[in-house]
C-alpha atoms as a PDB file:
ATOM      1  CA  UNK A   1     -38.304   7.212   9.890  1.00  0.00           C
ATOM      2  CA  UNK A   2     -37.692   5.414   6.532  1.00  0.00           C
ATOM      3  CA  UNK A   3     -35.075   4.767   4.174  1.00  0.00           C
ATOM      4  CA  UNK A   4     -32.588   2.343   3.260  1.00  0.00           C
ATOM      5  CA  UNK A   5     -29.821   2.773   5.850  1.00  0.00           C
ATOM      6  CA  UNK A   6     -31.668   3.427   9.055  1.00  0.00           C
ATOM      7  CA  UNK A   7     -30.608   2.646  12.106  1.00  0.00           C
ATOM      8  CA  UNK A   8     -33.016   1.604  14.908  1.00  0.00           C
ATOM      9  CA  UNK A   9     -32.807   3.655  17.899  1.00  0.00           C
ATOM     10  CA  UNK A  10     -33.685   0.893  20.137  1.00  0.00           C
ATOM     11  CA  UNK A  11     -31.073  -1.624  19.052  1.00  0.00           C
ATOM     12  CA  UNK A  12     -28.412   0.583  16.825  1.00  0.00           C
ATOM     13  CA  UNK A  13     -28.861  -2.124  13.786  1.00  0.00           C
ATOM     14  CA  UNK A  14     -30.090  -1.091  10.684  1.00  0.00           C
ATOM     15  CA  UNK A  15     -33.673  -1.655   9.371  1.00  0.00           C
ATOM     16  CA  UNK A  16     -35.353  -1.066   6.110  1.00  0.00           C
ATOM     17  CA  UNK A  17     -33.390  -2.258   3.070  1.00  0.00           C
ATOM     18  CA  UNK A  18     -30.076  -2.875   2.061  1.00  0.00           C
ATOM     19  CA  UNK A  19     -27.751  -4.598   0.514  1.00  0.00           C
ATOM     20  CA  UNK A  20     -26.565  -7.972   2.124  1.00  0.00           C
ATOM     21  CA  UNK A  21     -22.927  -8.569   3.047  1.00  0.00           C
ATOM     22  CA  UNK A  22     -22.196 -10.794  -0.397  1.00  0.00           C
ATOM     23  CA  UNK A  23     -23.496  -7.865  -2.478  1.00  0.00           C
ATOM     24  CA  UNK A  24     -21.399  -5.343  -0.296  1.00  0.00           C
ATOM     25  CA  UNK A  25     -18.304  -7.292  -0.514  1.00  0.00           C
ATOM     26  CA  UNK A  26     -18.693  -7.735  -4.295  1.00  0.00           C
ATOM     27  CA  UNK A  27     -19.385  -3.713  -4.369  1.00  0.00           C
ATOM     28  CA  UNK A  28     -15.660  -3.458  -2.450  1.00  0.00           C
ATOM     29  CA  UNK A  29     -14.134  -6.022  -5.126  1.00  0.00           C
ATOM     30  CA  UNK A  30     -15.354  -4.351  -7.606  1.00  0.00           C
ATOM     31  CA  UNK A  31     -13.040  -0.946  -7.218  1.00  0.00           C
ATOM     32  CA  UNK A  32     -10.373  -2.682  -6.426  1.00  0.00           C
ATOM     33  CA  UNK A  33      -8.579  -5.281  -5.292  1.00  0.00           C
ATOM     34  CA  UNK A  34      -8.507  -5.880  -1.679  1.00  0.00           C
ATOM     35  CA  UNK A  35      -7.171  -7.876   1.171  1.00  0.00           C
ATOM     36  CA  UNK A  36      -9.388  -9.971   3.294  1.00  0.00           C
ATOM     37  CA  UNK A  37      -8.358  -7.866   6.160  1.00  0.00           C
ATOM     38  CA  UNK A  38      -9.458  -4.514   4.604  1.00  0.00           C
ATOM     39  CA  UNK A  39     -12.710  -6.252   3.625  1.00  0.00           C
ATOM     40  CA  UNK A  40     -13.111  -7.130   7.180  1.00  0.00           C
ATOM     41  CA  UNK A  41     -12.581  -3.937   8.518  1.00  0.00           C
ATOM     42  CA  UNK A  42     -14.882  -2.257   5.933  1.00  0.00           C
ATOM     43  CA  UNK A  43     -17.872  -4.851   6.366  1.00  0.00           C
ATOM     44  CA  UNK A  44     -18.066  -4.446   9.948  1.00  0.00           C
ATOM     45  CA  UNK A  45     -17.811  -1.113   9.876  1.00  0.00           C
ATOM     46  CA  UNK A  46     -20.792  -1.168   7.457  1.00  0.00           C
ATOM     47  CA  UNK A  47     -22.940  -2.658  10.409  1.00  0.00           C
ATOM     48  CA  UNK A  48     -22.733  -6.857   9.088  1.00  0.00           C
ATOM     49  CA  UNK A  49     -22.082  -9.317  12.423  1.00  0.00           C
ATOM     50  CA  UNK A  50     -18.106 -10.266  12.114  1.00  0.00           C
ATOM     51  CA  UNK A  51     -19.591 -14.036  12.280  1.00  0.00           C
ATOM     52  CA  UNK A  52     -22.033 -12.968   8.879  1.00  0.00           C
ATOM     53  CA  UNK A  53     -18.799 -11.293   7.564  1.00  0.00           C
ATOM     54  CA  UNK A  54     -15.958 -14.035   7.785  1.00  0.00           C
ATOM     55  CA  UNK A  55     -18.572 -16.500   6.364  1.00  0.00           C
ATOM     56  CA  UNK A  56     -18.740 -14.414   3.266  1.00  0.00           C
ATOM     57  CA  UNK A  57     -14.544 -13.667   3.376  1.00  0.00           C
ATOM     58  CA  UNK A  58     -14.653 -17.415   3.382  1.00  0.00           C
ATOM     59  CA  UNK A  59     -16.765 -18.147   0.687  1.00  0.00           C
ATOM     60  CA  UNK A  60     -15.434 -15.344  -1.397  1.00  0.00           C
ATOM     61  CA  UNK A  61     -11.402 -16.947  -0.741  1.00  0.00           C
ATOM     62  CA  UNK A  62     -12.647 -20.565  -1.907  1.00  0.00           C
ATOM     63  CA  UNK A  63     -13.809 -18.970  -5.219  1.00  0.00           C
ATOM     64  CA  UNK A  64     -10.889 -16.709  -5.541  1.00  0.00           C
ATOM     65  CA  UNK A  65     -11.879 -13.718  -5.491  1.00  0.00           C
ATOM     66  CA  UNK A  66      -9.744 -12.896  -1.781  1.00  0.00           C
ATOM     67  CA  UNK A  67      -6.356 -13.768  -2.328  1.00  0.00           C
ATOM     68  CA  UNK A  68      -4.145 -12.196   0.046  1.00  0.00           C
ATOM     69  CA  UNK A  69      -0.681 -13.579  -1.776  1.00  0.00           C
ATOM     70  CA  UNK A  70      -1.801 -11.847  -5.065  1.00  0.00           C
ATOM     71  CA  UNK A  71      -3.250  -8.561  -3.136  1.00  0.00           C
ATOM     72  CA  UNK A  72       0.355  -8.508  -1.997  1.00  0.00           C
ATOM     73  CA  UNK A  73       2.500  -9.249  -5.320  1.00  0.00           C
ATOM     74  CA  UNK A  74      -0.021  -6.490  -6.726  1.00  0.00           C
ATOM     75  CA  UNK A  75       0.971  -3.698  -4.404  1.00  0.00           C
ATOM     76  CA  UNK A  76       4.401  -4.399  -3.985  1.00  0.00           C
ATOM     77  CA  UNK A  77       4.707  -3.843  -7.996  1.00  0.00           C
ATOM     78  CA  UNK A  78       2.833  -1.093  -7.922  1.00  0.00           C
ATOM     79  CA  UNK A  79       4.473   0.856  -5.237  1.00  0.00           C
ATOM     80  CA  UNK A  80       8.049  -0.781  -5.932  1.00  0.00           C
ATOM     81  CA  UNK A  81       7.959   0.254  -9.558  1.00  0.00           C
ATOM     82  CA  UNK A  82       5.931   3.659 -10.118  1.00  0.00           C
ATOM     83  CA  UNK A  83       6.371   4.812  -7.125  1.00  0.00           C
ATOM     84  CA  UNK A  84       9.401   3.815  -6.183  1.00  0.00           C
ATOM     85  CA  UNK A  85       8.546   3.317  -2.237  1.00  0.00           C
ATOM     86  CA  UNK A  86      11.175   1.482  -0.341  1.00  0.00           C
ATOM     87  CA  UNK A  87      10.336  -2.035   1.233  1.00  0.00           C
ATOM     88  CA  UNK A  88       9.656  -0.745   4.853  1.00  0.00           C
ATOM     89  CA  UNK A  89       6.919   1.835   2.992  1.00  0.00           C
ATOM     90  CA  UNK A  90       5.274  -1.145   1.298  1.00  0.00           C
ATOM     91  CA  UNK A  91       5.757  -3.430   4.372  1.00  0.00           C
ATOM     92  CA  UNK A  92       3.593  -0.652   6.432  1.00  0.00           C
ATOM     93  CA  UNK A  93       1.149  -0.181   3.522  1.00  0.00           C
ATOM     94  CA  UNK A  94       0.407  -4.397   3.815  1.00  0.00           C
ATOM     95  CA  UNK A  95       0.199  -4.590   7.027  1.00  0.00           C
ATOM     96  CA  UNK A  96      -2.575  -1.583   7.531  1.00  0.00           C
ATOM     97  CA  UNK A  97      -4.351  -3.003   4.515  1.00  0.00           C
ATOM     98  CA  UNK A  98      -4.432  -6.541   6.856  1.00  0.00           C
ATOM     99  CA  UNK A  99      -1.937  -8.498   5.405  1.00  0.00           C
ATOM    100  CA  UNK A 100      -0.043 -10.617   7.751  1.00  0.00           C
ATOM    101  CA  UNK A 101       3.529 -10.212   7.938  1.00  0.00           C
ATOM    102  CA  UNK A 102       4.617 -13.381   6.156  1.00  0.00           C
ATOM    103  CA  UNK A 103       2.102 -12.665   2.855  1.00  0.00           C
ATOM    104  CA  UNK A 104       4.186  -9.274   2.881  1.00  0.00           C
ATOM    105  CA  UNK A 105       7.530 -10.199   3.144  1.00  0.00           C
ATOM    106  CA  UNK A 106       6.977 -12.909   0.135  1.00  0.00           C
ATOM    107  CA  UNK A 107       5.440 -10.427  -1.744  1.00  0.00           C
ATOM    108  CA  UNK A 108       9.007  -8.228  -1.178  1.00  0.00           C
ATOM    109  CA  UNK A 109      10.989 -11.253  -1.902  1.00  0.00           C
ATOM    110  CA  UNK A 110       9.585 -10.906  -4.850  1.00  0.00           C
ATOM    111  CA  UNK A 111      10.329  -7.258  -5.894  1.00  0.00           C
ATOM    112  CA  UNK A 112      12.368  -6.955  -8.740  1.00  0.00           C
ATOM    113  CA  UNK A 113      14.718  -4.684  -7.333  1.00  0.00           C
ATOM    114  CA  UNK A 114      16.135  -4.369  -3.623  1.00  0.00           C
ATOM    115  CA  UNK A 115      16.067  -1.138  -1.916  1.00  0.00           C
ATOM    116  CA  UNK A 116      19.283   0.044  -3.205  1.00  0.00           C
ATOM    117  CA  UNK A 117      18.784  -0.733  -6.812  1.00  0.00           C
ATOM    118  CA  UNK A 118      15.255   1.182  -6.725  1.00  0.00           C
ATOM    119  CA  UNK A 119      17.093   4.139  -5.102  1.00  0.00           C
ATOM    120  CA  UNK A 120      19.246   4.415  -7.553  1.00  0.00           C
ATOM    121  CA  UNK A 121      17.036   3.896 -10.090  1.00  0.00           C
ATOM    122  CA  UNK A 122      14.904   6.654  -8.504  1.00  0.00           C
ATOM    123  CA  UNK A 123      17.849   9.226  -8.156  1.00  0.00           C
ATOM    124  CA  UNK A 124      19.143   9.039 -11.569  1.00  0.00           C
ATOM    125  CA  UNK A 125      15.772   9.651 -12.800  1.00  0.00           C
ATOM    126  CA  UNK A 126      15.239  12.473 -10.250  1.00  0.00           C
ATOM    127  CA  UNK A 127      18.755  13.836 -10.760  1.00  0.00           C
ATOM    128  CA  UNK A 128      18.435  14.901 -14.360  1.00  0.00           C
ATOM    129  CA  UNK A 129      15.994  17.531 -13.211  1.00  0.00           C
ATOM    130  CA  UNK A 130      18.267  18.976 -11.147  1.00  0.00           C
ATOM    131  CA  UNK A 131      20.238  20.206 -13.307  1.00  0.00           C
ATOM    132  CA  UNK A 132      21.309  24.001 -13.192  1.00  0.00           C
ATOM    133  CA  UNK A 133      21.054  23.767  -9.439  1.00  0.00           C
ATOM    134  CA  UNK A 134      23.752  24.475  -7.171  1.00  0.00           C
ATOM    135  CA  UNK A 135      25.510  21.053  -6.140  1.00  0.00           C
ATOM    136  CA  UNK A 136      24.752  21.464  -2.319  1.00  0.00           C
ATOM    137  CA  UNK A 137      20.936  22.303  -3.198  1.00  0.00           C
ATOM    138  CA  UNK A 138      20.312  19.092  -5.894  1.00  0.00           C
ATOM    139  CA  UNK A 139      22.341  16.778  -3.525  1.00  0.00           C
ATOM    140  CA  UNK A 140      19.664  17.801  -0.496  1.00  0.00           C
ATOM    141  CA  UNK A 141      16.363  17.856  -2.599  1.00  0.00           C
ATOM    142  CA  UNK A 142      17.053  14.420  -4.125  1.00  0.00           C
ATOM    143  CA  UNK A 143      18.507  13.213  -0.885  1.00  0.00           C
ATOM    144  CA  UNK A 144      15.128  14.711   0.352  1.00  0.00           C
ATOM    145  CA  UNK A 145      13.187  12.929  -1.935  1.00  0.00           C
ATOM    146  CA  UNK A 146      14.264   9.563  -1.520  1.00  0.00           C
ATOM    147  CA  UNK A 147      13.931  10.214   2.280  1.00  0.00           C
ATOM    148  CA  UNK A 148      10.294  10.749   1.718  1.00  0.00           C
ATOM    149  CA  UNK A 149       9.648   7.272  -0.107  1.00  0.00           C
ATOM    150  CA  UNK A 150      11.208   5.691   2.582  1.00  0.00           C
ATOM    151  CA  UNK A 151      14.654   5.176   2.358  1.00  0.00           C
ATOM    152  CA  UNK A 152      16.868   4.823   5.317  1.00  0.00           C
ATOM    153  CA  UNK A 153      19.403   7.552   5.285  1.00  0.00           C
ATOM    154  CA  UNK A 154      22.654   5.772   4.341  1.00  0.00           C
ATOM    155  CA  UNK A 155      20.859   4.311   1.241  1.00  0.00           C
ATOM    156  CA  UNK A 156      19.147   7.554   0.469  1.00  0.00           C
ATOM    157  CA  UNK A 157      22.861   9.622   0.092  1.00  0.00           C
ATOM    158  CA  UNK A 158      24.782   6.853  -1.307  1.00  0.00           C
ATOM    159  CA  UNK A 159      22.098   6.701  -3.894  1.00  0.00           C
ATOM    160  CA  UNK A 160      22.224  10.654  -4.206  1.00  0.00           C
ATOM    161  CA  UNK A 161      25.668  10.959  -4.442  1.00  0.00           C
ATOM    162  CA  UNK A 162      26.038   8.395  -7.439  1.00  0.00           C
ATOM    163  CA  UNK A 163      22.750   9.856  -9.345  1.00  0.00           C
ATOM    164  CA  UNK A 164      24.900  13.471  -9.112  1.00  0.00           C
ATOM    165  CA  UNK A 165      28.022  12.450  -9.326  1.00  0.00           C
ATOM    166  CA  UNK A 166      28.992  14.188  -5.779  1.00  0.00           C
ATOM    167  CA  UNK A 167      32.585  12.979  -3.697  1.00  0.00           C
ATOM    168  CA  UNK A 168      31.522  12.214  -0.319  1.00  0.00           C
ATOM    169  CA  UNK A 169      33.844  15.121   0.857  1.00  0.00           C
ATOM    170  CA  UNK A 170      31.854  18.118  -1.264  1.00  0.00           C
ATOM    171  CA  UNK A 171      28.893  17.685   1.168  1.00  0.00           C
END
């Protein structure tokens, strides 16, 4: 057997070669930004001993080029403003990429909107492509909608009803 990313039947490492874990995690950084976390996950899962790997996460934080605070401010404007995801979204999205659960709720702190601003924000946006539809049908497809980026429901019809104009009682 040859090739770059063999894997020794014997001892289930890989032989031949390839690149080492600074090159890899360079390769990862190089995409995109990333949390040390998800760079852990992914380097070890590449076949690199988790001792080899935080060395390198280590090195790679004194230099700057891990920084868990900014990964965090990043994504929370990203999926705050664009996307318009509510906090808990983003809060879930953190933590799977590794983030702990301080770094994330700074980074939210930080958001330029709360959750009900950003709903609204999102519905009145939303709401003037509703238009022609049957009050009933907009009020449920943009209550939908903001459902589906996360909103808890209260926020999600009081935001709804203001974007179309709706009296609580015509539900």
């Amino acid at each position: 057997m040859s090739g770059d990313l063999e894997r020794s039947e014997r001892t289930g490492k890989r032989t031949g070669k390839r690149k080492d874990v600074h090159e890899r995690a360079l390769g990862l950084l190089a995409v995109r930004q990333r949390s040390r976390g998800e760079l852990e996950r992914r380097l070890v899962h590449a076949g690199f001993e988790p001792t080899e790997v935080d060395d390198e996460l280590e090195r790679l934080e004194r230099v700057g080029l891990i920084d868990d605070d900014a990964f965090a401010r990043a994504v929370v404007e990203s999926r705050t403003g664009s996307r318009g995801e509510s906090s808990r979204v983003v809060s879930m999205h953190l933590a799977r990429a590794g983030v702990s659960a301080e770094v994330a709720a700074a980074a939210l702190d930080g958001a330029a909107e709360d959750d009900d601003e950003r709903a609204i924000r999102l519905a009145q946006a939303k709401a003037a492509r509703l238009t022609g539809l049957e009050s009933q049908v907009a009020f449920q497809r943009l209550y939908g909608f903001l459902a589906r980026r996360g909103y808890p429901p209260d926020t999600a019809r009081s935001a709804a009803r203001r974007a179309l104009a709706v009296d609580p009682d015509d539900e």
